[in-house]
N, C-alpha and C. Protein backbone atom coordinates (compact mmCIF):
# COMPACT_ATOMS: atom_id res chain seq x y z
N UNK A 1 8.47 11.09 -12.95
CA UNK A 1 7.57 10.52 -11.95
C UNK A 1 8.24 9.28 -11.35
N UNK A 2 7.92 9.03 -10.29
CA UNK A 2 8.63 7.57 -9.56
C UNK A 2 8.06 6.63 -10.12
N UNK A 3 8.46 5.41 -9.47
CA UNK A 3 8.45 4.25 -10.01
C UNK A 3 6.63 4.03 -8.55
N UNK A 4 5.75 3.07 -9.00
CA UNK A 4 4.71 2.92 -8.09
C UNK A 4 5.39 2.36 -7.20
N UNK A 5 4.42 2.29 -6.57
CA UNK A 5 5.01 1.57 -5.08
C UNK A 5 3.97 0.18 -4.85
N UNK A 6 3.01 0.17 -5.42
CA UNK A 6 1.73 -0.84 -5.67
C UNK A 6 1.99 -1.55 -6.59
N UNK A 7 2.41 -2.79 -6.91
CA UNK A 7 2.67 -3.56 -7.98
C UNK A 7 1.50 -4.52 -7.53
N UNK A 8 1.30 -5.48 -8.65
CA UNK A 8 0.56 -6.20 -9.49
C UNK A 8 1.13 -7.53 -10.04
N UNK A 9 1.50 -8.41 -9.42
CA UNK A 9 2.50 -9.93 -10.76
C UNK A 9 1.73 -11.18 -9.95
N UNK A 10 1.20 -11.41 -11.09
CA UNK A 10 0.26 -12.58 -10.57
C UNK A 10 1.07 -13.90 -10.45
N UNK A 11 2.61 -13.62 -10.08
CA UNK A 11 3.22 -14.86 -9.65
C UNK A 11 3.10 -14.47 -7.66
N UNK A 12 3.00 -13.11 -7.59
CA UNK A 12 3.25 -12.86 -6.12
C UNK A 12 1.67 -12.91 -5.40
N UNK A 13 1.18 -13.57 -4.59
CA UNK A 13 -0.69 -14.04 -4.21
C UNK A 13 -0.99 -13.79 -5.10
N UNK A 14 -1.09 -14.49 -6.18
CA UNK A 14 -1.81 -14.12 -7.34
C UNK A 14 -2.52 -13.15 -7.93
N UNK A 15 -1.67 -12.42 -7.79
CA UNK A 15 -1.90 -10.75 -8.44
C UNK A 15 -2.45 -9.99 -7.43
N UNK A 16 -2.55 -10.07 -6.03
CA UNK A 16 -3.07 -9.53 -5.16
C UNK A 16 -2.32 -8.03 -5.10
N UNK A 17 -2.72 -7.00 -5.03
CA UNK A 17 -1.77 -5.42 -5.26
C UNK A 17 -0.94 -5.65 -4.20
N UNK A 18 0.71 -5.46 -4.09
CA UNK A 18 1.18 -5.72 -2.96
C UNK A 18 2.50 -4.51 -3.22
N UNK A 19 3.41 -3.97 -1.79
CA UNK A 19 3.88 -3.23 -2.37
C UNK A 19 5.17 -3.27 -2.81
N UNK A 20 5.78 -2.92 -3.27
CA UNK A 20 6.95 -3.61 -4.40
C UNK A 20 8.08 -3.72 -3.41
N UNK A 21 8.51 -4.86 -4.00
CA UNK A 21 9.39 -5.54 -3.10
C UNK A 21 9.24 -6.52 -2.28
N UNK A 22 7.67 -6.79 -1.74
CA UNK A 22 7.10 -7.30 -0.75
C UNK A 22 6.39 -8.68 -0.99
N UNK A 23 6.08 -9.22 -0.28
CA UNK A 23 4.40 -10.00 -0.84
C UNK A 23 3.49 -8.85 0.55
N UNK A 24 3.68 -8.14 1.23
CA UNK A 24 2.34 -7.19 1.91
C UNK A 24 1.20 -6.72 0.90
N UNK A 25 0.02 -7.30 1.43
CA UNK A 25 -0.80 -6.64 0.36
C UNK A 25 -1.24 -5.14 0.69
N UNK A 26 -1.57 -4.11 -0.33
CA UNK A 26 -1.96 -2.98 -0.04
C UNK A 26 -2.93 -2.99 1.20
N UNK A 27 -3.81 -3.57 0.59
CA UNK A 27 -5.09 -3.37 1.51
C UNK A 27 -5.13 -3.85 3.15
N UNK A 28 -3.66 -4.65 3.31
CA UNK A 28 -3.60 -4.80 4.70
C UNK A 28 -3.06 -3.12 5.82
N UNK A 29 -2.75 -2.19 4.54
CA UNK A 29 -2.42 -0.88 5.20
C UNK A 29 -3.87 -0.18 5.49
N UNK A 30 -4.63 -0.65 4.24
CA UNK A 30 -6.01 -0.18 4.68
C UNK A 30 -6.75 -0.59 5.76
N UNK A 31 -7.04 -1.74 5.89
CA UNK A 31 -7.55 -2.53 6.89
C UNK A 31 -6.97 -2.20 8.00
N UNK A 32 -5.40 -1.78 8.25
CA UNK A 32 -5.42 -1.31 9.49
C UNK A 32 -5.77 -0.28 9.96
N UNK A 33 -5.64 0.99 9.19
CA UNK A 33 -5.89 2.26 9.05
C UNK A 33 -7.43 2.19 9.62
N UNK A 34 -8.47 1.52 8.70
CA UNK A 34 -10.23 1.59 9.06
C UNK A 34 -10.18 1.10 10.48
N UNK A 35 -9.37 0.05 10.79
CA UNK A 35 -9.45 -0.48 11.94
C UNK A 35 -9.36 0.28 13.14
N UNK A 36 -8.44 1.62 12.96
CA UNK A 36 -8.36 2.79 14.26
C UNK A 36 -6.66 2.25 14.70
N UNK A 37 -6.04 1.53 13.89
CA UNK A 37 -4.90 1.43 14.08
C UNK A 37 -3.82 2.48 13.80
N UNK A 38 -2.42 3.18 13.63
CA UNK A 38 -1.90 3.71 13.76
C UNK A 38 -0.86 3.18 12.23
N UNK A 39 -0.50 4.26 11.42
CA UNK A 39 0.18 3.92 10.29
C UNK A 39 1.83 3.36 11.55
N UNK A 40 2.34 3.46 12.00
CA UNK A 40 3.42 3.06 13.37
C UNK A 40 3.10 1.68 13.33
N UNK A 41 1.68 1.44 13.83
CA UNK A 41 1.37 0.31 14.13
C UNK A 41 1.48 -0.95 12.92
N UNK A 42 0.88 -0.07 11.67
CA UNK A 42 1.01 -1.10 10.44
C UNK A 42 2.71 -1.62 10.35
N UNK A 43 3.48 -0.34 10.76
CA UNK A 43 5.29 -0.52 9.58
C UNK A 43 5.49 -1.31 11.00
N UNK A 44 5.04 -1.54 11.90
CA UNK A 44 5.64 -2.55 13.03
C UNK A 44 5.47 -4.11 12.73
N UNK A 45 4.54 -3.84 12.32
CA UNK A 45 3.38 -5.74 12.25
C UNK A 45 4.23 -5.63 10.74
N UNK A 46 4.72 -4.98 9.40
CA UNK A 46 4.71 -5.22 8.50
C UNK A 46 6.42 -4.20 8.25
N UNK A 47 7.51 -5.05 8.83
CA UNK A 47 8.86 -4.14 8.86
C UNK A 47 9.30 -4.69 7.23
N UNK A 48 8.87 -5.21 6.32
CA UNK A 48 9.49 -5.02 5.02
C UNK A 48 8.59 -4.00 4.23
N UNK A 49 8.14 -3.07 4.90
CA UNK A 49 7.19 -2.08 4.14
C UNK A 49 7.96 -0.72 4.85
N UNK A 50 8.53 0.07 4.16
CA UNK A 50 9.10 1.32 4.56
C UNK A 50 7.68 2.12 4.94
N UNK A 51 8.11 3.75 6.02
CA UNK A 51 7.03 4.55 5.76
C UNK A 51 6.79 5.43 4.58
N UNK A 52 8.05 5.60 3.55
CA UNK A 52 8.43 6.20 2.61
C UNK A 52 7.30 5.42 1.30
N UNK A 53 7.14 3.87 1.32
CA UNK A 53 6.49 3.10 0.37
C UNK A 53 5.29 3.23 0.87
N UNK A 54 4.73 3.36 2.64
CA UNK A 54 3.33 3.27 2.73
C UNK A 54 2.86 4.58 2.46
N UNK A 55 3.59 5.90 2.90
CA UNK A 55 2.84 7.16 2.70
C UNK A 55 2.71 7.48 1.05
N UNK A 56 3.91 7.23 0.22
CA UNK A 56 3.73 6.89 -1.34
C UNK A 56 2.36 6.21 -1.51
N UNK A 57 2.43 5.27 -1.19
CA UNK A 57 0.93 4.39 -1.46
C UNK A 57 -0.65 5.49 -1.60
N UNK A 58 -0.38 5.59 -0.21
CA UNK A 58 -1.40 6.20 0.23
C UNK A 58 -1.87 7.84 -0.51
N UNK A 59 -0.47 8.10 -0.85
CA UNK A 59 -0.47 9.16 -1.99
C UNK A 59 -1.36 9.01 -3.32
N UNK A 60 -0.97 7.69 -3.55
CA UNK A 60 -1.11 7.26 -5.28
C UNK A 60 -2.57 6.83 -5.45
N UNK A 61 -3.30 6.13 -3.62
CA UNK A 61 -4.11 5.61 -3.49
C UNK A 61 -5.57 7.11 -3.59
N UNK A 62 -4.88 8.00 -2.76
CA UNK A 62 -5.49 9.24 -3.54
C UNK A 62 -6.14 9.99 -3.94
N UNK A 63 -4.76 9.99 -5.15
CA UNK A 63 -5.07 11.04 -6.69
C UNK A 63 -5.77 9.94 -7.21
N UNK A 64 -5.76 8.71 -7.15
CA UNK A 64 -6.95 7.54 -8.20
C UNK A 64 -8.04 7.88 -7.53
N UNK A 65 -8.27 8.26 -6.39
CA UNK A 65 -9.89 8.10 -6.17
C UNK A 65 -10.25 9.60 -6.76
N UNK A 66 -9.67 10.64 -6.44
CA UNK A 66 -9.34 12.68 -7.01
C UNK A 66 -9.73 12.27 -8.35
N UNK A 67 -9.20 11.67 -8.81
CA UNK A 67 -9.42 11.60 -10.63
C UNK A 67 -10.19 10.83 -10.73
N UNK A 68 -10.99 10.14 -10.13
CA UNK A 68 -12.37 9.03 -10.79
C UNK A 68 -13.37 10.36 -10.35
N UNK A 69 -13.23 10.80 -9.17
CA UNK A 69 -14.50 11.47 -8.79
C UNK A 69 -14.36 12.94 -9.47
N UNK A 70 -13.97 13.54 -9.69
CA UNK A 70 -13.30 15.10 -10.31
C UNK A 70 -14.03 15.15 -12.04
């Protein structure tokens, strides 16, 4: 299995989920997404976030909700 792409280190915003490598927090991919924005639009406003790490995300983001509700 890969390595996540969502890390967690409460030295980086204090543990805010962000995605590795980054200080971007997850939820700013969300927030754009609800917003009617364009995943294009997020990796533009946010170029240290690959589309490879946001569509991963969004993968991982998911199978966690598949497996709480299942």
């Amino acid at each position: 299995m890969s390595e996540a792409v969502i890390v967690v280190d409460p030295e980086i915003l204090g543990g805010t989920p962000c995605f590795r490598g980054t200080r971007v927090p997850f939820k700013n991919l969300i927030d754009y997404l609800e917003g009617g924005h364009t995943l294009d639009d997020f990796l533009r406003q946010f170029p240290t976030v690959t589309r490879e790490q946001a569509v991963q995300a969004l993968e991982e983001a998911k199978n966690s909700l598949l497996a709480r509700i299942a």
